[in-house]
N, C-alpha and C. Protein backbone atom coordinates (compact mmCIF):
# COMPACT_ATOMS: atom_id res chain seq x y z
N UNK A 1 0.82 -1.20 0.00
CA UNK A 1 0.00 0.00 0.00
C UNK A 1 0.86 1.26 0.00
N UNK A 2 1.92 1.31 1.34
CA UNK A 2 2.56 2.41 1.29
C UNK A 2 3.66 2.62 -0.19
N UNK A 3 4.23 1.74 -0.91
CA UNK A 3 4.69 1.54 -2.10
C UNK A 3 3.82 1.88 -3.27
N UNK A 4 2.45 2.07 -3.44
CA UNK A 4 1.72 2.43 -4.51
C UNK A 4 1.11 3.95 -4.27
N UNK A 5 1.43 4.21 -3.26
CA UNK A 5 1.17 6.19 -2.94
C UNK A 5 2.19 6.78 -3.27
N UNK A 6 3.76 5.64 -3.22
CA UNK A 6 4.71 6.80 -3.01
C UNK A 6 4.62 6.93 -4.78
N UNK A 7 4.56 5.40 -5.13
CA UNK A 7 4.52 5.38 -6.85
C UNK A 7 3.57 6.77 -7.69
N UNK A 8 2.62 6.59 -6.73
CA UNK A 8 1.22 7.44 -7.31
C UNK A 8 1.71 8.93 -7.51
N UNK A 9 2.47 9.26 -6.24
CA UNK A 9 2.77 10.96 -6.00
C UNK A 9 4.11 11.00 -6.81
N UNK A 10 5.21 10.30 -6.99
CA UNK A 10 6.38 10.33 -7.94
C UNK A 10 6.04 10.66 -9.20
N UNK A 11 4.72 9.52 -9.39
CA UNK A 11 4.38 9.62 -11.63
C UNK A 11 3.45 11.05 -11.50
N UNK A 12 2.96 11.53 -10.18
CA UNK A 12 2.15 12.93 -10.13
C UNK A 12 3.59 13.69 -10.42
N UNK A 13 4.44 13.61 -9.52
CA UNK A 13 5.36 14.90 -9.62
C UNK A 13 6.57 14.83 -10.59
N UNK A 14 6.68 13.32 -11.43
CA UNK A 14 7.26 13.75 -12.93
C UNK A 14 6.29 14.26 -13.97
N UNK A 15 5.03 13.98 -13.61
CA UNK A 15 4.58 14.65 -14.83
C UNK A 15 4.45 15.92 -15.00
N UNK A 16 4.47 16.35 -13.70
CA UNK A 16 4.48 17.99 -13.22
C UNK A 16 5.67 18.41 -13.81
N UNK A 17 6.80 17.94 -13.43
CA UNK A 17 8.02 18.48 -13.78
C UNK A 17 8.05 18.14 -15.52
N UNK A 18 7.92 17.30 -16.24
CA UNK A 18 8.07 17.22 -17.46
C UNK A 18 7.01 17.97 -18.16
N UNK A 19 5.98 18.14 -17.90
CA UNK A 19 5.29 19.50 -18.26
C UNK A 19 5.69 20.96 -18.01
N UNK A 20 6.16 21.36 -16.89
CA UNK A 20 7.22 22.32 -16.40
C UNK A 20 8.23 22.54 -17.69
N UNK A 21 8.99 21.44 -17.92
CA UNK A 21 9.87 21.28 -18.54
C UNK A 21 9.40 22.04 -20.32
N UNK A 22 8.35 21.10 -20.16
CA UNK A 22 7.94 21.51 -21.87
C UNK A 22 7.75 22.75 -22.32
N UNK A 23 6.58 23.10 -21.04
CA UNK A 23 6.39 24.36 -21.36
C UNK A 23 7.39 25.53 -21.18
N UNK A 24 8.89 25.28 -20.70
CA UNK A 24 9.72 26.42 -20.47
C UNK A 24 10.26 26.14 -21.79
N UNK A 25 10.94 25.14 -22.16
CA UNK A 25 11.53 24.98 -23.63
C UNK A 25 10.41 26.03 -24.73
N UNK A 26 9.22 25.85 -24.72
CA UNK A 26 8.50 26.57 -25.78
C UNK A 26 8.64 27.88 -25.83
N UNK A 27 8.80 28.68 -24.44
CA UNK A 27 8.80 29.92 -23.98
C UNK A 27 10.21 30.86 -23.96
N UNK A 28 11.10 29.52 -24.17
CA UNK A 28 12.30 29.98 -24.02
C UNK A 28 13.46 29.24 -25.07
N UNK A 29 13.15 28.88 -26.08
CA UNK A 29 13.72 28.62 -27.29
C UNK A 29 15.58 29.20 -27.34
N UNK A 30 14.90 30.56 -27.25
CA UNK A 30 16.23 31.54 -27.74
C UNK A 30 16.66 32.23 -26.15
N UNK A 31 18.29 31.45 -25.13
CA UNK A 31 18.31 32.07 -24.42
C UNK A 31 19.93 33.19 -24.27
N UNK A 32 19.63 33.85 -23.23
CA UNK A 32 20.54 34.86 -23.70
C UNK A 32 21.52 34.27 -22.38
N UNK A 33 22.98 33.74 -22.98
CA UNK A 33 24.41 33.20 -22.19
C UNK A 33 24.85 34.28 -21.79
N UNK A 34 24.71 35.21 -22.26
CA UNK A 34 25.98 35.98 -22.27
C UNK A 34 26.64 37.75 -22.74
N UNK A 35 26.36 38.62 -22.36
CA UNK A 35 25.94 39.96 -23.24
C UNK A 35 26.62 41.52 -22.39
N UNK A 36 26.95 42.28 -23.01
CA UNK A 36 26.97 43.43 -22.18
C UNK A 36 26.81 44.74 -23.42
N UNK A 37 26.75 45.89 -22.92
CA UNK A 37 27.04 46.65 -23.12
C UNK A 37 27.80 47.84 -23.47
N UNK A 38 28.34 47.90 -23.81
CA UNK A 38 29.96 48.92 -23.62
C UNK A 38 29.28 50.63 -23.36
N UNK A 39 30.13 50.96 -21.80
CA UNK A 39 29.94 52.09 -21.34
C UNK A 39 30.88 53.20 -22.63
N UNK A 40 30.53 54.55 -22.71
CA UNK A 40 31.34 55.10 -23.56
C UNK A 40 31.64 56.32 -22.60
N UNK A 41 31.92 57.01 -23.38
CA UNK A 41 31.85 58.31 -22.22
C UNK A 41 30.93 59.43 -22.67
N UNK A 42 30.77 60.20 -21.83
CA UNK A 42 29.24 60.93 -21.62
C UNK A 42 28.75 61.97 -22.93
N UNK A 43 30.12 62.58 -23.46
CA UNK A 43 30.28 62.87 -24.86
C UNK A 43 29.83 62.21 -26.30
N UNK A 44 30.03 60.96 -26.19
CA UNK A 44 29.72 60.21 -26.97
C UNK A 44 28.49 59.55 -26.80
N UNK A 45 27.66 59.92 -28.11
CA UNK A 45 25.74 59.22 -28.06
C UNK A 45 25.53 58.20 -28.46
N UNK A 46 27.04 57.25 -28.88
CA UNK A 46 26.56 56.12 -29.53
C UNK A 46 26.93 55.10 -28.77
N UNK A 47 26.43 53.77 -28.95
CA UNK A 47 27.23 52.38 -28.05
C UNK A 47 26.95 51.26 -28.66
N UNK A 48 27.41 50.06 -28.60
CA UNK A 48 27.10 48.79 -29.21
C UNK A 48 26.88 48.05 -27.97
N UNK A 49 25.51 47.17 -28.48
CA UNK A 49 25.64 45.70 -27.48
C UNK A 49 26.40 44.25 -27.96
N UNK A 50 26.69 43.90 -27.18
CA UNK A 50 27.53 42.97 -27.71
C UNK A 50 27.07 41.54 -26.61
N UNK A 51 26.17 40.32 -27.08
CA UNK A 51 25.90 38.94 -26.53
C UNK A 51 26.06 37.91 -27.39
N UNK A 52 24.96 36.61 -26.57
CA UNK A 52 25.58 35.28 -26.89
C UNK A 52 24.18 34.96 -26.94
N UNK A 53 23.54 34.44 -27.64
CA UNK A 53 22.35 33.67 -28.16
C UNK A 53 22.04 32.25 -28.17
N UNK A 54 21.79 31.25 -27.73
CA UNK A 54 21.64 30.01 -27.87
C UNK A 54 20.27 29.56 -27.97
N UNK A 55 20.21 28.83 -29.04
CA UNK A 55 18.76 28.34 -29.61
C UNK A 55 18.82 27.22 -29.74
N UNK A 56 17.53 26.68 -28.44
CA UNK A 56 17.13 25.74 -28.19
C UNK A 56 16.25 25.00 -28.91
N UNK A 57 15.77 25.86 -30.00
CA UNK A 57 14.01 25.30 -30.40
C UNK A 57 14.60 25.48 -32.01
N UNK A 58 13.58 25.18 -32.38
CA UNK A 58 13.25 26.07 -34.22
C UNK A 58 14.13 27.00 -34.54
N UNK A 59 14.22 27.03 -35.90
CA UNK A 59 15.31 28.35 -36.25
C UNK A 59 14.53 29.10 -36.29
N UNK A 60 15.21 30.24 -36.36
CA UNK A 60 14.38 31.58 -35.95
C UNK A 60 15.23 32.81 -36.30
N UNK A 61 14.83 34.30 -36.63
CA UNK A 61 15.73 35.04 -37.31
C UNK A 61 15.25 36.17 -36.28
N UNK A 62 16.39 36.85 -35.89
CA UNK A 62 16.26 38.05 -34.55
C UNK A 62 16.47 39.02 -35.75
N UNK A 63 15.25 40.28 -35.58
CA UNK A 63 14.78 41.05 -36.76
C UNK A 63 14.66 42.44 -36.13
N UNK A 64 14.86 42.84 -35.09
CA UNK A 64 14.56 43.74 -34.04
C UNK A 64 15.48 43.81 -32.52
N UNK A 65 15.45 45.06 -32.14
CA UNK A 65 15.82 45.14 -31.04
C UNK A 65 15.16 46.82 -30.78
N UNK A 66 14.58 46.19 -29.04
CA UNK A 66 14.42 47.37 -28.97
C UNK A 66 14.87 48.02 -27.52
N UNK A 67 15.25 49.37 -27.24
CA UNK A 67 16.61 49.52 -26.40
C UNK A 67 15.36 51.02 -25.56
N UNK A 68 14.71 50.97 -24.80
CA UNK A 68 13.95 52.56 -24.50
C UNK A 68 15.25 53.57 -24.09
N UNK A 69 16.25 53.56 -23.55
CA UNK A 69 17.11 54.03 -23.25
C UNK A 69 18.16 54.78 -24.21
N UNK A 70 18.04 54.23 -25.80
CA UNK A 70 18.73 54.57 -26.84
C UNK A 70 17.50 55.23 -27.64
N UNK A 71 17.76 56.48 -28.53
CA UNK A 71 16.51 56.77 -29.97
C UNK A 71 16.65 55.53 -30.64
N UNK A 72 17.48 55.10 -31.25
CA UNK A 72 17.36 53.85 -32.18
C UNK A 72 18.28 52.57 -31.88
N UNK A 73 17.61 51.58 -32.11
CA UNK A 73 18.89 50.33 -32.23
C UNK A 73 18.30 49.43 -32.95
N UNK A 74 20.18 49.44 -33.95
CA UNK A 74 20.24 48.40 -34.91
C UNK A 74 21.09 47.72 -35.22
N UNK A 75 20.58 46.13 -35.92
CA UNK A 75 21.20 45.28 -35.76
C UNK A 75 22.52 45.64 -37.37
N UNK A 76 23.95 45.46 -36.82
CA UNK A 76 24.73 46.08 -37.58
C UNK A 76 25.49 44.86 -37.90
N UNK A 77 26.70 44.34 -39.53
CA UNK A 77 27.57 43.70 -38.96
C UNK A 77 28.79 44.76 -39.94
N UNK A 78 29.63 44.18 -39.81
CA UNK A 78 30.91 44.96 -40.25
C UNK A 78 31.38 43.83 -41.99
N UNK A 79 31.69 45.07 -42.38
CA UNK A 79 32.25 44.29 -44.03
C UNK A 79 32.93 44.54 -44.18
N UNK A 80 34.18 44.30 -44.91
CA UNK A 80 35.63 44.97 -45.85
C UNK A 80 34.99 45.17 -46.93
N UNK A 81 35.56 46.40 -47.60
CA UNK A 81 35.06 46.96 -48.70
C UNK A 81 36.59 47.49 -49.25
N UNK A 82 37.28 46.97 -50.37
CA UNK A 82 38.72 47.60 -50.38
C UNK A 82 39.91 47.81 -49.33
N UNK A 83 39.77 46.80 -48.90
CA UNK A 83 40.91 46.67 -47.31
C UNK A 83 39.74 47.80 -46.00
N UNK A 84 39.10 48.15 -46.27
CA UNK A 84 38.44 49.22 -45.06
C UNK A 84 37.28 48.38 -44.71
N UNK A 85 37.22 48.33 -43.31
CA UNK A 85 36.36 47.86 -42.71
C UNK A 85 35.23 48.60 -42.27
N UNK A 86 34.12 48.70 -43.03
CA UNK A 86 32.89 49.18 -42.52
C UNK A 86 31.71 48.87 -41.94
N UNK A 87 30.64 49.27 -41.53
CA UNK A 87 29.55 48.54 -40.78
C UNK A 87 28.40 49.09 -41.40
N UNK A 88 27.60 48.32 -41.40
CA UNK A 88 26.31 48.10 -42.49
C UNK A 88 25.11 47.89 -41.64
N UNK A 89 24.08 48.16 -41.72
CA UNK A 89 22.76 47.87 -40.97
C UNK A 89 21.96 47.00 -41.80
N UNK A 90 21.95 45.54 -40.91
CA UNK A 90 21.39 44.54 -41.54
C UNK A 90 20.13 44.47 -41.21
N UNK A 91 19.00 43.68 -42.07
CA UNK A 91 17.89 43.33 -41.61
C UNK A 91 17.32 42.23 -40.59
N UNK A 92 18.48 41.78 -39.98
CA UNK A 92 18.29 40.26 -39.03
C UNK A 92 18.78 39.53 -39.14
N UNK A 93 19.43 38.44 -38.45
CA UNK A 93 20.48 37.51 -37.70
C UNK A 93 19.54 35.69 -37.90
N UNK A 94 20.20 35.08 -38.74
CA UNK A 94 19.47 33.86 -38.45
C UNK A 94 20.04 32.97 -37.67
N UNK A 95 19.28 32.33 -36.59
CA UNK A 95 19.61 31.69 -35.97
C UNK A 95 19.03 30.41 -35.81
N UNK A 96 20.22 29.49 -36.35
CA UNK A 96 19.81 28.00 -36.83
C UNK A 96 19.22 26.85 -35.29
N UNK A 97 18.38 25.88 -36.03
CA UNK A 97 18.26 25.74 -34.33
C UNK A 97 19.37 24.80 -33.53
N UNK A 98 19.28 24.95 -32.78
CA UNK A 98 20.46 24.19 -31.55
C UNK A 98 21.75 24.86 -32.00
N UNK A 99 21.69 26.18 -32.14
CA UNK A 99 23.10 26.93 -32.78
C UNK A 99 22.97 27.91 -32.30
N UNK A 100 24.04 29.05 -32.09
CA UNK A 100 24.46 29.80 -31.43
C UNK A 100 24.30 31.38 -32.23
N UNK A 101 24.13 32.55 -31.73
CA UNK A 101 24.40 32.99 -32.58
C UNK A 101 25.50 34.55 -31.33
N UNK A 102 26.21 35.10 -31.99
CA UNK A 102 27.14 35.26 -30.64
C UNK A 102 27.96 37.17 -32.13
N UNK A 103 27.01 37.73 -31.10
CA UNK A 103 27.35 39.04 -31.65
C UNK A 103 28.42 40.11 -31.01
N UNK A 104 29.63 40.06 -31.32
CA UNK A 104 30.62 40.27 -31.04
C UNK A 104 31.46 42.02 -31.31
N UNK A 105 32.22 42.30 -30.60
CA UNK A 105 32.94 43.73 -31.22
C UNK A 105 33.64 43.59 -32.43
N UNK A 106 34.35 42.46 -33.06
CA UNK A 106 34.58 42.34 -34.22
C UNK A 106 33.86 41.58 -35.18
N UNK A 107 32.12 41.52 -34.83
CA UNK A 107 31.64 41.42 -36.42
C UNK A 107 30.04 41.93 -36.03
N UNK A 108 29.28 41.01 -36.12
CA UNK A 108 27.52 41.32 -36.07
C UNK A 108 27.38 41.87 -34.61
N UNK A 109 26.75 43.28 -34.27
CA UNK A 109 26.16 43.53 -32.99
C UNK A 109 25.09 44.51 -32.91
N UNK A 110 25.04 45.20 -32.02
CA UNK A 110 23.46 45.86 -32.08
C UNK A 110 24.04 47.22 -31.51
N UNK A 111 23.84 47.97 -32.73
CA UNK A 111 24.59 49.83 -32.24
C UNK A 111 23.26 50.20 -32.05
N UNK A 112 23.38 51.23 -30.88
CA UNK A 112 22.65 52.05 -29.61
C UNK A 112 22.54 53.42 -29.98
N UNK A 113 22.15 53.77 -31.20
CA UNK A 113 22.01 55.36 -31.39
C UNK A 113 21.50 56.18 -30.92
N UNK A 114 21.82 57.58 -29.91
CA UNK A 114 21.30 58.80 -29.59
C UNK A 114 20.97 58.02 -28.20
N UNK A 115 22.16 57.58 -27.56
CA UNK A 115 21.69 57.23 -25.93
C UNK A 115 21.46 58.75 -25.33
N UNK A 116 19.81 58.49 -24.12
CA UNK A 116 19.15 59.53 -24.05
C UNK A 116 19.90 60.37 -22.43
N UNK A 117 20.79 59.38 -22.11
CA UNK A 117 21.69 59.87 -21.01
C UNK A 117 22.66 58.54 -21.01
N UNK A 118 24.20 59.47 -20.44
CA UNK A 118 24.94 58.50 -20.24
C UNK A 118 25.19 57.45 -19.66
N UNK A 119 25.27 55.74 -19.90
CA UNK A 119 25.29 54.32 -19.28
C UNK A 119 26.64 54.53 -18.07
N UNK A 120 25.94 54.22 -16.71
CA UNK A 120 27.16 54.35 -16.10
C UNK A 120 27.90 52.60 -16.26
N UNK A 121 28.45 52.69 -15.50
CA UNK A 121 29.38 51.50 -15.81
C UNK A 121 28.85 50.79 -14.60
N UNK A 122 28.29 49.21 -14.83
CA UNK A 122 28.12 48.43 -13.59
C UNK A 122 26.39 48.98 -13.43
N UNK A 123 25.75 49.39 -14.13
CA UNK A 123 24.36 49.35 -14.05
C UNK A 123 24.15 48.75 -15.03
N UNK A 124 22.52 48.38 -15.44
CA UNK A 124 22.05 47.04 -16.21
C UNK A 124 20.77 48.19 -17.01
N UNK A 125 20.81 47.29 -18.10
CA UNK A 125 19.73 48.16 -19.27
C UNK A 125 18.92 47.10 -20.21
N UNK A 126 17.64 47.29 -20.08
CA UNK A 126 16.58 46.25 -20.57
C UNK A 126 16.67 46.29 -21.77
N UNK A 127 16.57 45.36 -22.80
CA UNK A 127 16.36 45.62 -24.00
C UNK A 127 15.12 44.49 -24.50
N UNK A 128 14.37 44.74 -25.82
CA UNK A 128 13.47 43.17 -25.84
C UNK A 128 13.90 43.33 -27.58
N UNK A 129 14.42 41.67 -27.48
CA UNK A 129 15.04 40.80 -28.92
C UNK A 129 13.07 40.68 -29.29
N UNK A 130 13.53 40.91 -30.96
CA UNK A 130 11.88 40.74 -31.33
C UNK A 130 12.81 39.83 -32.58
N UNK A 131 11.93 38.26 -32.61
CA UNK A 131 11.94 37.45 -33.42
C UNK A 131 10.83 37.60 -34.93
N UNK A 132 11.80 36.79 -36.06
CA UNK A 132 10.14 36.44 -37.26
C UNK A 132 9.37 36.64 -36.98
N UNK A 133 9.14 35.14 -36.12
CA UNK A 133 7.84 34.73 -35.51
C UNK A 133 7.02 36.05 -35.20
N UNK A 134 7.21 36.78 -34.63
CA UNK A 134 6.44 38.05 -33.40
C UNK A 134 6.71 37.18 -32.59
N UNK A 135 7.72 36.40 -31.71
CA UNK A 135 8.02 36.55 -30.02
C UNK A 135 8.94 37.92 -29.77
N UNK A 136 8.74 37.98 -28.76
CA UNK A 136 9.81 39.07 -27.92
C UNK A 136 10.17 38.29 -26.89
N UNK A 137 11.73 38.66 -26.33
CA UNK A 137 12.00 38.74 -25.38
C UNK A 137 12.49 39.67 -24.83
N UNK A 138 12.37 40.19 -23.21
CA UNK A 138 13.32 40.91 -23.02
C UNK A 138 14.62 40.26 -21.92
N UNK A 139 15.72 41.00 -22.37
CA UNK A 139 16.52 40.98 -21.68
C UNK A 139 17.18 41.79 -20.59
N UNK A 140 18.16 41.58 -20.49
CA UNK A 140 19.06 42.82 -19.19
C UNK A 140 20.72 42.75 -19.38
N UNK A 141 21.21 43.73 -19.69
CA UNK A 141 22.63 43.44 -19.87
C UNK A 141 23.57 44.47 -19.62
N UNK A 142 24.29 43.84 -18.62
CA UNK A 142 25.27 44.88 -17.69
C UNK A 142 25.97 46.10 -18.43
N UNK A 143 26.37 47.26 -17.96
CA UNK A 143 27.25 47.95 -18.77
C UNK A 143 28.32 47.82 -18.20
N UNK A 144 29.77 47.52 -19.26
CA UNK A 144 30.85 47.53 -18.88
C UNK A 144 31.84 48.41 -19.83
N UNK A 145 33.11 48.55 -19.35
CA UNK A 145 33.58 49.26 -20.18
C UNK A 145 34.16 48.57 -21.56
N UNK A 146 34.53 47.54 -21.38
CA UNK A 146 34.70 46.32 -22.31
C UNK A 146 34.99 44.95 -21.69
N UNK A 147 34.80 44.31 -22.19
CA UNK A 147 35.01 42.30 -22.21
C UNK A 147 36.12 42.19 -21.92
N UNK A 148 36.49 41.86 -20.45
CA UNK A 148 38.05 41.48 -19.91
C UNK A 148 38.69 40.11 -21.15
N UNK A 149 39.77 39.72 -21.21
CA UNK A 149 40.14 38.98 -21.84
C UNK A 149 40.16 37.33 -20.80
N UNK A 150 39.71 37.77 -19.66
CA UNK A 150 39.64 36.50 -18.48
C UNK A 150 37.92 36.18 -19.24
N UNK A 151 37.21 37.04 -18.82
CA UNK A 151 35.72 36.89 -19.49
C UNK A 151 35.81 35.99 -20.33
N UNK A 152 36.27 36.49 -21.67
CA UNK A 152 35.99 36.08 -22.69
C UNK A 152 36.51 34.60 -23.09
N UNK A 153 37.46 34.60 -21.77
CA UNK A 153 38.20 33.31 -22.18
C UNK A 153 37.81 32.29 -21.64
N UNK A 154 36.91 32.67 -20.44
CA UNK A 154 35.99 31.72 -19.12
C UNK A 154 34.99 31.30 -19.82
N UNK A 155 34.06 32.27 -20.72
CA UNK A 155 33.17 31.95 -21.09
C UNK A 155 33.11 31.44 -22.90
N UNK A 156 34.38 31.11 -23.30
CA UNK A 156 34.78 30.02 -24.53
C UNK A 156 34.47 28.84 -24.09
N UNK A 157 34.86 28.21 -22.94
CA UNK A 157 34.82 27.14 -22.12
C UNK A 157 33.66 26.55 -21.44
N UNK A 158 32.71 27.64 -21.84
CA UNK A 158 31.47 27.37 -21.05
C UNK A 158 30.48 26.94 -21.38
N UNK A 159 29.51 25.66 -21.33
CA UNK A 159 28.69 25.34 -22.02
C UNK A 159 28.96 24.45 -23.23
N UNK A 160 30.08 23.82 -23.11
CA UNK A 160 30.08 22.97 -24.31
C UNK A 160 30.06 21.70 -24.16
């Protein structure tokens, strides 16, 4: 008897949890590893974000960003054009599924035009990723002055 309650409440509380489970995977497809900001100085109105994307679900193409703290933000990547390296405003980032997509200071990231006051350094700033689909998410991502080379090297290692 006492062996078929405990059975009863276990297959109750995996199914709980594997429903738990399902429904966070659906909700959360595309999650954010990894991201900051770069503080600039108070002179300067512009900034780039710079994260790490991992997609759990369906491919999916990040088509938007939206920053209340900046007039505009867009998703940018950088090209050579005649040995000169320039940056271009793209229409969206595809992101294959169970693949990464990881927007960096030397290529695809998201420039912060006409910040409406200066990011101090070590405070956090909301932004919401808008997918194809119409999902949004929002996020939060620290301001720093740039990506220590310990960072960047901790978090190569991470997750694989």
């Amino acid at each position: 008897m006492e062996f078929m309650t405990l059975k009863r409440i276990f297959k109750q509380l995996f199914n709980i949890g594997l429903l738990s489970c399902l429904s966070f995977t659906t909700m959360a497809q595309v999650v954010l590893v990894d991201g900051y900001v770069r503080a600039m100085p108070a002179t300067v109105p512009n900034t780039a974000a710079y994260l790490t994307l991992e997609n759990h679900g369906a491919a999916t193409r990040l088509v938007a960003v939206e920053a209340p703290f900046a007039k505009e933000a867009q998703l940018h990547t950088l090209i050579e054009e005649n040995g000169v390296i320039k940056m271009r405003q793209v229409s969206g980032f595809d992101i294959d599924s169970h693949a990464s997509l990881i927007l960096s200071e030397s290529g695809n990231h998201i420039m912060l035009m006409g910040l409406l006051s200066p990011l101090e350094v070590d405070s956090s700033v909301a932004m919401t990723l808008k997918f194809a689909d119409g999902t949004e998410q929002q996020i939060n991502l620290p301001v720093k002055k740039q990506a220590s080379t310990s960072d960047a090297e901790h978090h190569h290692h991470h997750h694989h």
